[in-house]
Protein backbone atom coordinates (compact mmCIF):
# COMPACT_ATOMS: atom_id res chain seq x y z
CA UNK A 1 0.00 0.00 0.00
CA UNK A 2 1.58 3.28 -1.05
CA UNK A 3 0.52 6.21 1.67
CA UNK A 4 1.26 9.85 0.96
CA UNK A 5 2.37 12.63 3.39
CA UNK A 6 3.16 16.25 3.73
CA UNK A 7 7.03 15.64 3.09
CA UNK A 8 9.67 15.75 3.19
CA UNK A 9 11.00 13.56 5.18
CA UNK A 10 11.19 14.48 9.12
CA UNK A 11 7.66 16.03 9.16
CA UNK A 12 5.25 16.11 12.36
CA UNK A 13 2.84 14.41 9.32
CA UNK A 14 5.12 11.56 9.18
CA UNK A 15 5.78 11.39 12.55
CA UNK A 16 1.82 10.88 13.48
CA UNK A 17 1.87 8.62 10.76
CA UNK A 18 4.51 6.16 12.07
CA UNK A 19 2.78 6.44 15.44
CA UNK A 20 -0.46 5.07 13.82
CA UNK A 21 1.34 1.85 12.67
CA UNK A 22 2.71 -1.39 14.47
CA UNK A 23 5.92 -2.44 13.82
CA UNK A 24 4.43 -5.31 11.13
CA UNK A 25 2.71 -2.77 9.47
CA UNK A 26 5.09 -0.65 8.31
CA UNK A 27 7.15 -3.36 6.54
CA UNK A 28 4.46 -3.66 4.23
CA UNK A 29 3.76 0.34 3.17
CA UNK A 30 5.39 2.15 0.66
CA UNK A 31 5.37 5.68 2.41
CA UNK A 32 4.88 8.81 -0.55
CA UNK A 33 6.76 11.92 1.22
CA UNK A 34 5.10 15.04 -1.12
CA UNK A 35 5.10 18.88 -1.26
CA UNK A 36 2.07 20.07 0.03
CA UNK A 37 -1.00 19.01 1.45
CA UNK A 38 -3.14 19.48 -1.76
CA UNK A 39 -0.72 16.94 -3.75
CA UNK A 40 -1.58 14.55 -0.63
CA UNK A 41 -5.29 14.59 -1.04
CA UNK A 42 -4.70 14.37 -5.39
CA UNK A 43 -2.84 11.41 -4.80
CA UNK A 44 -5.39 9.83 -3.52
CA UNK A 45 -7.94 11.09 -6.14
CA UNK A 46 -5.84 10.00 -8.87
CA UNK A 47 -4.93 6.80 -7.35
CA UNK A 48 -1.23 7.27 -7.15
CA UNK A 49 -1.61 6.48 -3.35
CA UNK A 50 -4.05 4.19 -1.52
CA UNK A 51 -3.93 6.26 1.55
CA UNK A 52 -2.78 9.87 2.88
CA UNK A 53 -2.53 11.22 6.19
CA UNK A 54 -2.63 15.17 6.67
CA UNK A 55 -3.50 17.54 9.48
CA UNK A 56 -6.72 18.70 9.54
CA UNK A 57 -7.20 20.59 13.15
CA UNK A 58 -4.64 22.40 15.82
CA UNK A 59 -5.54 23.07 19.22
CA UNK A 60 -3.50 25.88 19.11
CA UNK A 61 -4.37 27.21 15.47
CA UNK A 62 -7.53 25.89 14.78
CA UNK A 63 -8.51 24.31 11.46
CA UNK A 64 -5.56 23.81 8.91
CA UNK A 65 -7.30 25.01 5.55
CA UNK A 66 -5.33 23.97 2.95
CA UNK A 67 -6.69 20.01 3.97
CA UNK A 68 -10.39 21.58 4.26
CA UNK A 69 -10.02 23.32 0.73
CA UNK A 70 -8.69 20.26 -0.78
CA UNK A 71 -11.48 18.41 0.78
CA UNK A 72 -14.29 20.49 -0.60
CA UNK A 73 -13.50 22.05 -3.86
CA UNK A 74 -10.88 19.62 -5.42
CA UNK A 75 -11.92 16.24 -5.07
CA UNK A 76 -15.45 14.52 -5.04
CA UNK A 77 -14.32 11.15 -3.87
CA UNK A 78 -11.52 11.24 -0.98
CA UNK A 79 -13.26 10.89 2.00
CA UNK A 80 -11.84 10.47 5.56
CA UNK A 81 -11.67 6.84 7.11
CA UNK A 82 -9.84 7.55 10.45
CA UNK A 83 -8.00 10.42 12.63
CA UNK A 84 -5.26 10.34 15.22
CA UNK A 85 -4.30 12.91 17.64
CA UNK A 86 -0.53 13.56 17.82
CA UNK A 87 1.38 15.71 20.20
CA UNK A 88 3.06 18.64 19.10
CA UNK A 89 6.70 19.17 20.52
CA UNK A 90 8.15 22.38 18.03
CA UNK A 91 12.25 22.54 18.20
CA UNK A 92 13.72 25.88 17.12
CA UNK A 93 16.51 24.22 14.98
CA UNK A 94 19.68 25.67 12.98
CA UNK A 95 22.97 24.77 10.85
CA UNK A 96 25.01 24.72 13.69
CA UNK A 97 25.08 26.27 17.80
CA UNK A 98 24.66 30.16 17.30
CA UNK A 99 23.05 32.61 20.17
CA UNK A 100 19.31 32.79 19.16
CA UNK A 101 19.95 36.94 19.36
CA UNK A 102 21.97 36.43 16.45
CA UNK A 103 18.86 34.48 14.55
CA UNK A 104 18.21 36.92 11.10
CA UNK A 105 15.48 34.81 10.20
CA UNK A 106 12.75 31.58 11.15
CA UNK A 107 11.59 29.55 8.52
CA UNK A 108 8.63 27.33 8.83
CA UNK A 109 4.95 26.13 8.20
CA UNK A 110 2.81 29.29 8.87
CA UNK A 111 0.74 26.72 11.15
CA UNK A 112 4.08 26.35 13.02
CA UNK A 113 4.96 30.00 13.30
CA UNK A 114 1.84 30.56 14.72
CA UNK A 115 1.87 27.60 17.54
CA UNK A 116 5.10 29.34 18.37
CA UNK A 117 4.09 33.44 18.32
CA UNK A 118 4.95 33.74 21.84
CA UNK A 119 8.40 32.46 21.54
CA UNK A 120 9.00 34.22 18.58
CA UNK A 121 8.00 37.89 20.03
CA UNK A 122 9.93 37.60 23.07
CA UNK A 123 13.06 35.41 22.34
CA UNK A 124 13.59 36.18 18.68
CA UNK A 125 12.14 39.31 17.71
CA UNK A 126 14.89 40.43 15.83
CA UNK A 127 14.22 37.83 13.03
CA UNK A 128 12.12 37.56 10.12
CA UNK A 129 9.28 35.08 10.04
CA UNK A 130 9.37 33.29 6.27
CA UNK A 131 7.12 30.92 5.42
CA UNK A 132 7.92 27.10 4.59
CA UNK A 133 5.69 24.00 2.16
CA UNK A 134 6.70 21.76 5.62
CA UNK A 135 8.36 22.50 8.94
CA UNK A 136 10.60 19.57 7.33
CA UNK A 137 11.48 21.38 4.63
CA UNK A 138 12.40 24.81 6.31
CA UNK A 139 14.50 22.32 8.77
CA UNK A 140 16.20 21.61 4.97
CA UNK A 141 16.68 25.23 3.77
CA UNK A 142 18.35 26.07 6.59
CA UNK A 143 20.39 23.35 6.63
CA UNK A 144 21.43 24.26 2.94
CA UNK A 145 22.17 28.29 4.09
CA UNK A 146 25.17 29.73 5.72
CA UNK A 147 23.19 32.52 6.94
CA UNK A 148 22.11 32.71 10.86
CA UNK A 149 18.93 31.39 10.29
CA UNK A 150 16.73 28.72 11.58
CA UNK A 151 13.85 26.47 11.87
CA UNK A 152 10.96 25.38 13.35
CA UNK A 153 10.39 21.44 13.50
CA UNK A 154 10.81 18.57 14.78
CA UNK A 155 13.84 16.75 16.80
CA UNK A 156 13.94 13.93 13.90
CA UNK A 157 13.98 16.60 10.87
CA UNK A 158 17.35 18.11 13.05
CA UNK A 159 18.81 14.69 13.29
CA UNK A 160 17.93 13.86 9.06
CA UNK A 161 19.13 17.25 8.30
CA UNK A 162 22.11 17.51 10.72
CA UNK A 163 21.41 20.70 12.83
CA UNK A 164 21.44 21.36 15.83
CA UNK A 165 18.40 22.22 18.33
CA UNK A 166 18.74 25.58 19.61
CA UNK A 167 15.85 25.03 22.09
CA UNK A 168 13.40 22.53 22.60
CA UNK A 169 9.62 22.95 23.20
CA UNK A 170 8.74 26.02 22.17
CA UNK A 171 5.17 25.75 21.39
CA UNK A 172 3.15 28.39 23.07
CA UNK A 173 0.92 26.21 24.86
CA UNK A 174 1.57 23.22 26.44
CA UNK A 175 -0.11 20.03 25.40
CA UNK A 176 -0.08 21.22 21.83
CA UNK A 177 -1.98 18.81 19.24
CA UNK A 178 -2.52 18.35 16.25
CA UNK A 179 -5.16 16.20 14.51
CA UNK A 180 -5.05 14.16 11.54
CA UNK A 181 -6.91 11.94 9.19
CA UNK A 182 -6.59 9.26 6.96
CA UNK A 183 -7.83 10.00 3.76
CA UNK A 184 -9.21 7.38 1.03
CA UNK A 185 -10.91 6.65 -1.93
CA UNK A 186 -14.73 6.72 -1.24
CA UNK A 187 -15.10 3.23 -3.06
CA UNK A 188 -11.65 2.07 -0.89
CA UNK A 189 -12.02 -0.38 2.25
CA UNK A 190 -14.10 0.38 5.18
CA UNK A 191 -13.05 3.59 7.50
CA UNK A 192 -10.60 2.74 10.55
CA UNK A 193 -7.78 4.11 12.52
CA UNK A 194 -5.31 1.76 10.88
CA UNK A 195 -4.29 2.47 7.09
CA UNK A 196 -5.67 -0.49 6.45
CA UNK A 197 -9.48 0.24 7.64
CA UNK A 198 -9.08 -1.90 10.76
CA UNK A 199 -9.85 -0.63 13.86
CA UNK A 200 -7.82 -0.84 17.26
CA UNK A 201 -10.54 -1.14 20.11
CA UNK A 202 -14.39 -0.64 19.90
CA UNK A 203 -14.14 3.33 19.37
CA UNK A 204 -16.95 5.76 19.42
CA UNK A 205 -17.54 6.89 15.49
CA UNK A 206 -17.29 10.52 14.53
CA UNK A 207 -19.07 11.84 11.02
CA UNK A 208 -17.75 14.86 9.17
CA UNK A 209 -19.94 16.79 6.83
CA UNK A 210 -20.02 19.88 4.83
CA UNK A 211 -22.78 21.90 3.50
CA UNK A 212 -24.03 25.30 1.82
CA UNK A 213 -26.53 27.19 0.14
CA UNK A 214 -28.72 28.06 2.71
CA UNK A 215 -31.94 30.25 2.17
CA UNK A 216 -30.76 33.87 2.46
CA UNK A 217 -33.47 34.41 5.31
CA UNK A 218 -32.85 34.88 8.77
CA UNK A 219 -32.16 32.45 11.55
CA UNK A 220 -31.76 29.21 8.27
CA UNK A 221 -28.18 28.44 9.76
CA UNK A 222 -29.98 27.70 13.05
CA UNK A 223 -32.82 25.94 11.55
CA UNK A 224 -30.14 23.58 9.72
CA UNK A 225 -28.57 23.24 13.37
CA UNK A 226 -31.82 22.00 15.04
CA UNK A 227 -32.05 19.32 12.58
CA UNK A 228 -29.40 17.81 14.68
CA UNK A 229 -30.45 19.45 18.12
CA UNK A 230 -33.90 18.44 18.00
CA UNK A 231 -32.96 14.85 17.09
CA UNK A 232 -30.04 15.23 20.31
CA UNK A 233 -27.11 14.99 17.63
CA UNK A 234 -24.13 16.29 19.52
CA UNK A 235 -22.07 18.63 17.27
CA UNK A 236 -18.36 18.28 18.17
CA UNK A 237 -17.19 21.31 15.84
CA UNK A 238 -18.81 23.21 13.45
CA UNK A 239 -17.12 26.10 11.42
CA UNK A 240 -17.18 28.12 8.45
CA UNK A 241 -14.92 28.58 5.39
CA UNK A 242 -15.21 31.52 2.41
CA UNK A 243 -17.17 29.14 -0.87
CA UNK A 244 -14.80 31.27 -3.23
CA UNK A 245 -17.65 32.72 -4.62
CA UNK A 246 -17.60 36.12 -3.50
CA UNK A 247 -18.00 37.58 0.11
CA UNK A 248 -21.20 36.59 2.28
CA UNK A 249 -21.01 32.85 0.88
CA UNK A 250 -20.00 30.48 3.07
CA UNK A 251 -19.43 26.16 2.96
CA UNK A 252 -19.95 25.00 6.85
CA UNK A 253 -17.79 22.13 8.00
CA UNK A 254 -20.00 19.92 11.10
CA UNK A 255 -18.15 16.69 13.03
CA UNK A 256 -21.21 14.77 14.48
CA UNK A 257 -20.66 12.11 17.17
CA UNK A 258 -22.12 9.02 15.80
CA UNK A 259 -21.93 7.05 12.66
CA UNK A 260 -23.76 8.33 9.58
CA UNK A 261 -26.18 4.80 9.79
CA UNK A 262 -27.71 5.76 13.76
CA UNK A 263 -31.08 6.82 12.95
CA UNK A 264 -31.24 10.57 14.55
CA UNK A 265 -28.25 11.10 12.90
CA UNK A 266 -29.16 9.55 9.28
CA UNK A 267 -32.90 11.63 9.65
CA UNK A 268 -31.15 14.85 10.77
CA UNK A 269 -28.69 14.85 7.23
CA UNK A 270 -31.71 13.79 5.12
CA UNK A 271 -33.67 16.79 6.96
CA UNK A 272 -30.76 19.13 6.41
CA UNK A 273 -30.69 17.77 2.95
CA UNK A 274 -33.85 19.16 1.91
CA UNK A 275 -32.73 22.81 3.20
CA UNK A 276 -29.28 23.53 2.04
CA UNK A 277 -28.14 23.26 -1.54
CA UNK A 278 -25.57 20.30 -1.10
CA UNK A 279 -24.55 18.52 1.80
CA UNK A 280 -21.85 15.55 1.76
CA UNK A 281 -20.33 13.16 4.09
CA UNK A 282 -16.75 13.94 4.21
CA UNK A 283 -16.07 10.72 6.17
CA UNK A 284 -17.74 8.55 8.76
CA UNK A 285 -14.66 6.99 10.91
CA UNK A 286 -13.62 5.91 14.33
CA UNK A 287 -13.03 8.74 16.72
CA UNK A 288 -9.44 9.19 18.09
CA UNK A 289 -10.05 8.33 21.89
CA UNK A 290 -6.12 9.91 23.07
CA UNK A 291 -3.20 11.42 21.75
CA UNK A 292 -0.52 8.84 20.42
CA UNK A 293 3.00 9.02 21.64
CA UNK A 294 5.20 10.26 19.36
């Protein structure tokens, strides 16, 4: 099975990734280490991968957009089969040992930079925050400069790369996470938390759905929402992104608790149905119950 991730190699992607698999497992995967998220979620479109994994929520940042985008208005069959939960540990990383007051300039993954704000304001504010595809690859342009520069990523990215860490955990917030999902093709195996649909446990299921085109009248986003309230749906998150169709239209992304099949939940998505222009399951997939151990 070939699985795609935000690359390259040395990423907090492939990191929750190898914490998702046992030890037999990962003899048997050919792991696909790509440029951005949006290539992750093609691959799995065009079949070039059976499976990608990509961050999809921060509890620091929030949502991570490019993976909602990609979800929504690139591809009509990638859906989500599973999620894990990974702790975030951020290393400010460079070429070699240098005071961070001499630091010119940070390079990382704007969702990165901003799990790290703090840190930057008060202990490097003399450098320039540039943007990065992957905290792995700013780890790698750094490496490749002789200028006093440096990185946000991980401890393994330091080690592939051969820098040094300048200072370790610098997230803003302790117990940083990030979560991510295992995407698929809609007609692939069943939804798990295992690349290969199988489940670890009897976990509670989680259903992820977007919508829009309400009726431009007021209170129809609440109507929509007591669909699932009256029917006692529990909404885990619900949020909304820009439909790239001018301002004041909106797609809203819902996680339900429950599997798409439970009754309330399959009458309140046929009731939404009838109200809103389009609705579709994104996924319907084992909830991640902890964080896994990096």
């Amino acid at each position: 099975m070939r699985i795609a991730f935000l690359g390259p190699e040395g990423t907090f992607s492939e990191e929750a990734l190898m914490a998702s698999l046992d030890q037999s497992q990962r003899t048997d995967l050919e792991l696909v280490p790509l440029p951005t998220i949006y290539d992750c979620v093609m691959a799995v479109e065009d079949r070039a991968a059976e499976r990608a994994i990509v961050p999809i929520e921060n509890s620091v940042e929030g949502s991570v957009n490019a993976t909602l985008d990609a979800l929504v208005f690139e591809t009509d069959e990638v859906r989500i089969v599973g999620e894990v939960v990974h702790p975030v540990r951020h290393c400010l990383i460079a070429r070699e040992r240098i005071p961070l007051e001499t630091v010119t300039r940070v390079v990382s993954h704007p969702q990165a930079s901003g799990q790290c704000a703090r840190f930057l304001r008060e202990r490097v504010s003399g450098a320039d925050v540039v943007s990065a595809a992957s905290t792995a690859d700013a780890v790698r342009v750094v490496a490749d400069s002789n200028e006093p520069w440096a990185a946000l990523g991980t401890r393994l990215a330091a080690e592939l790369y051969r820098c040094v860490v300048l200072e370790d955990g610098v997230e803003d917030q302790a117990g940083n996470e990030t979560r991510f999902v295992w995407l698929a093709q809609e007609k692939g195996s069943p939804g798990g938390n295992q690349p290969d649909g199988s489940v670890t446990g009897a976990p509670s299921m989680k259903t992820s759905v977007v919508f829009w085109g309400l009726p431009d009248s007021p209170g129809s986003l609440v109507d929509v929402l007591q669909e699932f309230a009256g029917r006692e749906v529990n909404l885990s998150k619900i949020e909304s992104r820009p439909r790239k169709q001018g301002l004041g239209r909106y797609v809203f992304f819902a996680d339900l608790e429950g599997a798409q099949t439970e009754p309330a939940i399959a009458d309140a998505l046929t009731a939404v149905k009838r109200s809103v222009e389009t609705l579709r399951v994104l996924g319907c997939y084992p909830a991640a119950s902890q964080s896994v151990a990096s």
